[in-house]
C-alpha atoms as a PDB file:
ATOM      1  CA  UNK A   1       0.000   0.000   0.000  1.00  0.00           C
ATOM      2  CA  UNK A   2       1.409   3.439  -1.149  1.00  0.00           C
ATOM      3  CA  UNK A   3       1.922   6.218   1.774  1.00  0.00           C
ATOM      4  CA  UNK A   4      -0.383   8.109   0.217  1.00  0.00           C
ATOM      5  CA  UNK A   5      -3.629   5.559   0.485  1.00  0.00           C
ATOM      6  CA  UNK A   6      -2.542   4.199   4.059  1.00  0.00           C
ATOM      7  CA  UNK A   7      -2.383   8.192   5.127  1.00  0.00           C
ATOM      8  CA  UNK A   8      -5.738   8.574   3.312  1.00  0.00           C
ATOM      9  CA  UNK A   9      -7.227   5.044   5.438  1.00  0.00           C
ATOM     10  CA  UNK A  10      -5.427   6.268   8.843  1.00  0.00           C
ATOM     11  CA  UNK A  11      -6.973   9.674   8.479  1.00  0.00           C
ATOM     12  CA  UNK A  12     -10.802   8.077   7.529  1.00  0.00           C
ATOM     13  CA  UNK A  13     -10.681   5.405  10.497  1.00  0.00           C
ATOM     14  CA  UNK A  14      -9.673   8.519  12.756  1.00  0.00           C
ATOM     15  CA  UNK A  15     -12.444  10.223  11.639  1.00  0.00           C
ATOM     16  CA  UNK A  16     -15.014   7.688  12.026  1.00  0.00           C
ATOM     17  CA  UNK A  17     -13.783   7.106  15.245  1.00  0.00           C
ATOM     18  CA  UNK A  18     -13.771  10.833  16.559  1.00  0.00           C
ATOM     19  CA  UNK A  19     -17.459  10.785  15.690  1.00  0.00           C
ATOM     20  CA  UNK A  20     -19.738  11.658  19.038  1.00  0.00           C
ATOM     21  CA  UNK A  21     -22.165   9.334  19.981  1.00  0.00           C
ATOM     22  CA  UNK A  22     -26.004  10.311  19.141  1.00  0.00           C
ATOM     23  CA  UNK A  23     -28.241  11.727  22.294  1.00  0.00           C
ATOM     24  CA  UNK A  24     -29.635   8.626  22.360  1.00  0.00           C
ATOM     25  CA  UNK A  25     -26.662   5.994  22.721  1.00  0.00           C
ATOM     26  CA  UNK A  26     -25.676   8.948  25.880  1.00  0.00           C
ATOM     27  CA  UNK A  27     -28.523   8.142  27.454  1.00  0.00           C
ATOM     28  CA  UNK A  28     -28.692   4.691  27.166  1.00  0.00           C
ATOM     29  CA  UNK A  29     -25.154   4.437  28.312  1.00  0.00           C
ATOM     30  CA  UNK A  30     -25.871   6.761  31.528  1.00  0.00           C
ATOM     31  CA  UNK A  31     -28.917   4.761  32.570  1.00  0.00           C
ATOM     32  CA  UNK A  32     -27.904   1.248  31.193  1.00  0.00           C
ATOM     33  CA  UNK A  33     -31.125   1.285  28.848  1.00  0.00           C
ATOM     34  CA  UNK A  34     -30.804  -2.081  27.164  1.00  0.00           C
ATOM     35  CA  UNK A  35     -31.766  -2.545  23.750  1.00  0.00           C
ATOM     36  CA  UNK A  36     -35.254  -4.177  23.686  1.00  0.00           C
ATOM     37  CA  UNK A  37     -36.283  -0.361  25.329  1.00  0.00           C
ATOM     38  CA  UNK A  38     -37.845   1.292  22.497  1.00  0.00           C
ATOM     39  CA  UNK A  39     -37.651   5.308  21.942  1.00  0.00           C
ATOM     40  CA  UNK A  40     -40.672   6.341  22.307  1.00  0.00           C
ATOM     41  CA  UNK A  41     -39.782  10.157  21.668  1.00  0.00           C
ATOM     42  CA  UNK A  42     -36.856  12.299  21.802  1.00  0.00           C
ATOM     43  CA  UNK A  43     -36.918  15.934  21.731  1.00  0.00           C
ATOM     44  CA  UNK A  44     -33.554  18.121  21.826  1.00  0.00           C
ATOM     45  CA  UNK A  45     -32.709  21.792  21.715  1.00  0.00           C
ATOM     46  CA  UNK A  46     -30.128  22.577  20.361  1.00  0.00           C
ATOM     47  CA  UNK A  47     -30.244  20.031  17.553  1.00  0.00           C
ATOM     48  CA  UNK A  48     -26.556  20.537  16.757  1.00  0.00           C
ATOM     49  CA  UNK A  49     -23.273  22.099  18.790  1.00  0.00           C
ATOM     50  CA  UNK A  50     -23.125  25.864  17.749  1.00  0.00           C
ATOM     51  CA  UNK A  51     -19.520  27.521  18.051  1.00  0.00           C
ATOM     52  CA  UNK A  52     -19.466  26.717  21.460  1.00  0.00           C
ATOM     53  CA  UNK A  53     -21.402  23.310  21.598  1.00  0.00           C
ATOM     54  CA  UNK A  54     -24.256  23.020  22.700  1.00  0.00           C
ATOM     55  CA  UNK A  55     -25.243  25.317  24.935  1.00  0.00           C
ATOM     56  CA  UNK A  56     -28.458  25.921  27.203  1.00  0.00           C
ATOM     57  CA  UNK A  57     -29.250  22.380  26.292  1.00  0.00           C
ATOM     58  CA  UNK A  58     -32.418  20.617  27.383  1.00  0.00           C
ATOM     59  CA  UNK A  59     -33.465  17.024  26.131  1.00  0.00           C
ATOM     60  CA  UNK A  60     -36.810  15.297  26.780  1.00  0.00           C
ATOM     61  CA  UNK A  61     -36.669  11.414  26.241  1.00  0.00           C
ATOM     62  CA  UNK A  62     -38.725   8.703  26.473  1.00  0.00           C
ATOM     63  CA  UNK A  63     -37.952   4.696  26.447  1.00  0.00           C
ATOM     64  CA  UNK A  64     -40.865   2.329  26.353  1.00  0.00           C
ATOM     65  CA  UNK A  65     -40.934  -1.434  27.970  1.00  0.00           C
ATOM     66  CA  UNK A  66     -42.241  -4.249  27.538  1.00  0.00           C
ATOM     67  CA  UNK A  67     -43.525  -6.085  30.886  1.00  0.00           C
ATOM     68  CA  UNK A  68     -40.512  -8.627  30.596  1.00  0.00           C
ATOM     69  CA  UNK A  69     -38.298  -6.149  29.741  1.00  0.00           C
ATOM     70  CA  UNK A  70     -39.111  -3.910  32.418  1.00  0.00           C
ATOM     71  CA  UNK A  71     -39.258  -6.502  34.860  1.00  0.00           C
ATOM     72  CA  UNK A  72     -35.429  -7.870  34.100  1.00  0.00           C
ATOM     73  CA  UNK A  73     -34.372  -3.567  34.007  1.00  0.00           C
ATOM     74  CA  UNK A  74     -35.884  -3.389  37.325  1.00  0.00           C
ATOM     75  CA  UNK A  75     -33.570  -6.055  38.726  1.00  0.00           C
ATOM     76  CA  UNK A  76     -30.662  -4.368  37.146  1.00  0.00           C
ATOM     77  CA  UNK A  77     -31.674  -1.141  38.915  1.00  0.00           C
ATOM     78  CA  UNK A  78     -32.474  -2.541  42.733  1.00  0.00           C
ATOM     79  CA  UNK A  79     -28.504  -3.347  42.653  1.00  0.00           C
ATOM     80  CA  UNK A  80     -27.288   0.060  41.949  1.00  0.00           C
ATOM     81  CA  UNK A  81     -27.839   2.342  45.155  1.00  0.00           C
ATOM     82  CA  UNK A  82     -28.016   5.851  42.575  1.00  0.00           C
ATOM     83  CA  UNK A  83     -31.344   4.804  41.619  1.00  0.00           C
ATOM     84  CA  UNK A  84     -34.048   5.227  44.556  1.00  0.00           C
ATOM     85  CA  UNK A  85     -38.033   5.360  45.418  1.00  0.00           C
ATOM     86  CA  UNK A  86     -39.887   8.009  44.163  1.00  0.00           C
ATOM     87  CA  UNK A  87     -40.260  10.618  45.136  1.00  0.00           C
ATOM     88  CA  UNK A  88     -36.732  12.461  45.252  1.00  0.00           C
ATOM     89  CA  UNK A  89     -35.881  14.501  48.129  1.00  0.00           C
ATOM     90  CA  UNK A  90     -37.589  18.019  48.175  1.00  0.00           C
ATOM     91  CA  UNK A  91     -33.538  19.292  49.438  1.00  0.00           C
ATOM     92  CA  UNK A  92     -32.250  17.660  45.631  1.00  0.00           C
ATOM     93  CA  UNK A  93     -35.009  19.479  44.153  1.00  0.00           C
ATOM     94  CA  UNK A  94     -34.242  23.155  45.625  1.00  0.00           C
ATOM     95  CA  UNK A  95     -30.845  22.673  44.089  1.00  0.00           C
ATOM     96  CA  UNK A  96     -31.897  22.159  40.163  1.00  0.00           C
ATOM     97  CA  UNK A  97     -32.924  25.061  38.230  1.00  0.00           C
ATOM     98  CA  UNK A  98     -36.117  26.251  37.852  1.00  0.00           C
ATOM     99  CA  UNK A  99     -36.828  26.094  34.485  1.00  0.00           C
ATOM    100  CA  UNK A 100     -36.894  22.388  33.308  1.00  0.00           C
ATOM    101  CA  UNK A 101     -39.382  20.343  33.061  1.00  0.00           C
ATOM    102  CA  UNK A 102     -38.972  17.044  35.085  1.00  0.00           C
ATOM    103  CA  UNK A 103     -40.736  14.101  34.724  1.00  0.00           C
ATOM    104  CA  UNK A 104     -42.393  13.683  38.391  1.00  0.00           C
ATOM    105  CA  UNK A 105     -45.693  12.276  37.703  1.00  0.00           C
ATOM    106  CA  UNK A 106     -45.386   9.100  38.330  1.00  0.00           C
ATOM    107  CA  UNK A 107     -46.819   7.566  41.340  1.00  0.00           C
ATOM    108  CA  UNK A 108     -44.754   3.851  41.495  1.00  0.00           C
ATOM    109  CA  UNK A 109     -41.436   3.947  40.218  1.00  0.00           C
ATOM    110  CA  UNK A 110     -37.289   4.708  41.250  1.00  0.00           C
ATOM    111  CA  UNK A 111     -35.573   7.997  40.278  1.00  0.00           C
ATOM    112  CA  UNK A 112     -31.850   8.465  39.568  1.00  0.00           C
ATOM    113  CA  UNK A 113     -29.833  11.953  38.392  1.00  0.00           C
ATOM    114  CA  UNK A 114     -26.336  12.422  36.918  1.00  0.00           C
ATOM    115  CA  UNK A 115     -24.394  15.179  36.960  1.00  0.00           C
ATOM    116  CA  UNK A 116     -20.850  16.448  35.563  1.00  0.00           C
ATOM    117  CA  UNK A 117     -18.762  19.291  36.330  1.00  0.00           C
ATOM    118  CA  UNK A 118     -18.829  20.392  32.371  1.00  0.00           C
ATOM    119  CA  UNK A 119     -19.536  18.788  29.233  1.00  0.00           C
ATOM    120  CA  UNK A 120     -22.573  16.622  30.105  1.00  0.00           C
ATOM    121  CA  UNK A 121     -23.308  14.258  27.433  1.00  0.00           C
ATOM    122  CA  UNK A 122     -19.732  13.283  26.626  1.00  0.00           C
ATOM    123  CA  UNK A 123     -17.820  13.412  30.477  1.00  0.00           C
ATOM    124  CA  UNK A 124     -17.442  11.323  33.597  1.00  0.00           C
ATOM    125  CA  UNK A 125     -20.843  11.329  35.514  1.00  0.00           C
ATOM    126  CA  UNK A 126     -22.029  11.469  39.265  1.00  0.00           C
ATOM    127  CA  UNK A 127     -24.236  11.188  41.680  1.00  0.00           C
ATOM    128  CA  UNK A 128     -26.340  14.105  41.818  1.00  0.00           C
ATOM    129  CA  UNK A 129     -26.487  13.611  45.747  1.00  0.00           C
ATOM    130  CA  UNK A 130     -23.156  13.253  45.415  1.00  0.00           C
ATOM    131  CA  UNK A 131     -22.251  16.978  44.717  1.00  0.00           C
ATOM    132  CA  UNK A 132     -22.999  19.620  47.127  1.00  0.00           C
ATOM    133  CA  UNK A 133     -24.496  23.019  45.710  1.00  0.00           C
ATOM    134  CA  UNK A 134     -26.512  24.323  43.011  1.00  0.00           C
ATOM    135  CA  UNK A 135     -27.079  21.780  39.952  1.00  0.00           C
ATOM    136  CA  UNK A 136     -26.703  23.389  36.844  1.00  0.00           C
ATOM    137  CA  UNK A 137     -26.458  20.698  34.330  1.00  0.00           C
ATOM    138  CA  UNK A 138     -27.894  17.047  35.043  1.00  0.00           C
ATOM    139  CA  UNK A 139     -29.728  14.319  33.822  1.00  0.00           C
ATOM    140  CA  UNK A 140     -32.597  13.068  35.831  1.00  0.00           C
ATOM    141  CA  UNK A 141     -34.614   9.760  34.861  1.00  0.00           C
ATOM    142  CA  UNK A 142     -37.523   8.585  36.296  1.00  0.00           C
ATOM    143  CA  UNK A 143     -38.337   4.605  35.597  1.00  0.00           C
ATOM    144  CA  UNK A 144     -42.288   4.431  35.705  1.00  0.00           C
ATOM    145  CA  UNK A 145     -43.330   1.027  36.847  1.00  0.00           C
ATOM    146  CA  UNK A 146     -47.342   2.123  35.622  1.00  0.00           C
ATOM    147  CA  UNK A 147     -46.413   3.289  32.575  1.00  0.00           C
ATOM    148  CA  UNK A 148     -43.499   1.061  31.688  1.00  0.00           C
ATOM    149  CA  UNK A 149     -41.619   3.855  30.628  1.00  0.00           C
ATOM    150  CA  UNK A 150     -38.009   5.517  31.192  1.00  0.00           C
ATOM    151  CA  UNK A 151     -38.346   9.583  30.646  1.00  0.00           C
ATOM    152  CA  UNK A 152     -34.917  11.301  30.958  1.00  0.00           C
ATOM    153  CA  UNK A 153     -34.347  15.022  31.395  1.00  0.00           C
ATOM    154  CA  UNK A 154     -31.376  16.781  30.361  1.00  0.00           C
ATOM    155  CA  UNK A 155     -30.486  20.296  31.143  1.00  0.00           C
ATOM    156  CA  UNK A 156     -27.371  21.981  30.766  1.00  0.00           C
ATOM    157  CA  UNK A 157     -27.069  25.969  31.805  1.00  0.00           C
ATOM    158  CA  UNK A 158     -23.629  26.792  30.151  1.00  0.00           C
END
């Protein structure tokens, strides 16, 4: 192979592999949403990273299960300690911003919320009881046993 066409192959694969991962895979990652969970809807604004990514960013998503399927996610769940009963403390609450949306209907079901110092959809997560102080940017998922549904929350203030 000439230098030319292995620089030309080096320089694709890195590109492929640079690529971000879609809103969706994020999510499924940070709540270990397994396959057979079906988007049901998934609204994001921005769309797209603007000069300075994607700022002010707020995502509405929701995952759909069948009774099996929640059942065996359910068991996943009960052995990580982030995800507890409904509801989540009122103290948690104070500390998120005012304007989202959160998805606090649901009357059986666990809660769980990630947060990350910057750069929420790509870095290291935490505990959102974890951090002490005002939570600017966070994901918070509520599992509805009722509904057999996931709905995630995403809000980012920077």
């Amino acid at each position: 192979m000439s230098g030319r066409r292995l620089l030309t192959v080096l320089l694709a694969a890195a590109a492929f592999g640079c690529e971000r991962p879609s809103d969706e895979e994020v999510l499924r990652r940070t709540f270990a949403v397994p396959r057979v969970a079906r988007l049901l809807s998934l609204e994001a604004s921005p769309k797209t990273p603007g000069t300075f990514g994607r700022e002010g960013l707020s995502i509405d998503a929701v995952f759909g299960f069948g009774p099996d399927e929640l059942a065996a996610y359910r068991v996943r769940l009960e052995k990580d300690p982030t995800w507890r009963p409904l509801p989540p403390p009122a103290e948690l609450l104070l500390r998120l911003p005012k304007a989202p949306k959160l998805p606090l209907d649901a009357r059986d079901g666990v809660w769980a919320c990630r947060t990350a110092g910057d750069d929420l959809m790509h870095a290291r997560k935490s505990d959102c009881l974890d951090r002490p102080g005002d939570l600017n940017d966070f994901m918070f998922a509520v599992l509805d046993t009722d509904r057999r549904t996931l709905r995630v929350a995403v809000h980012t203030a920077y």
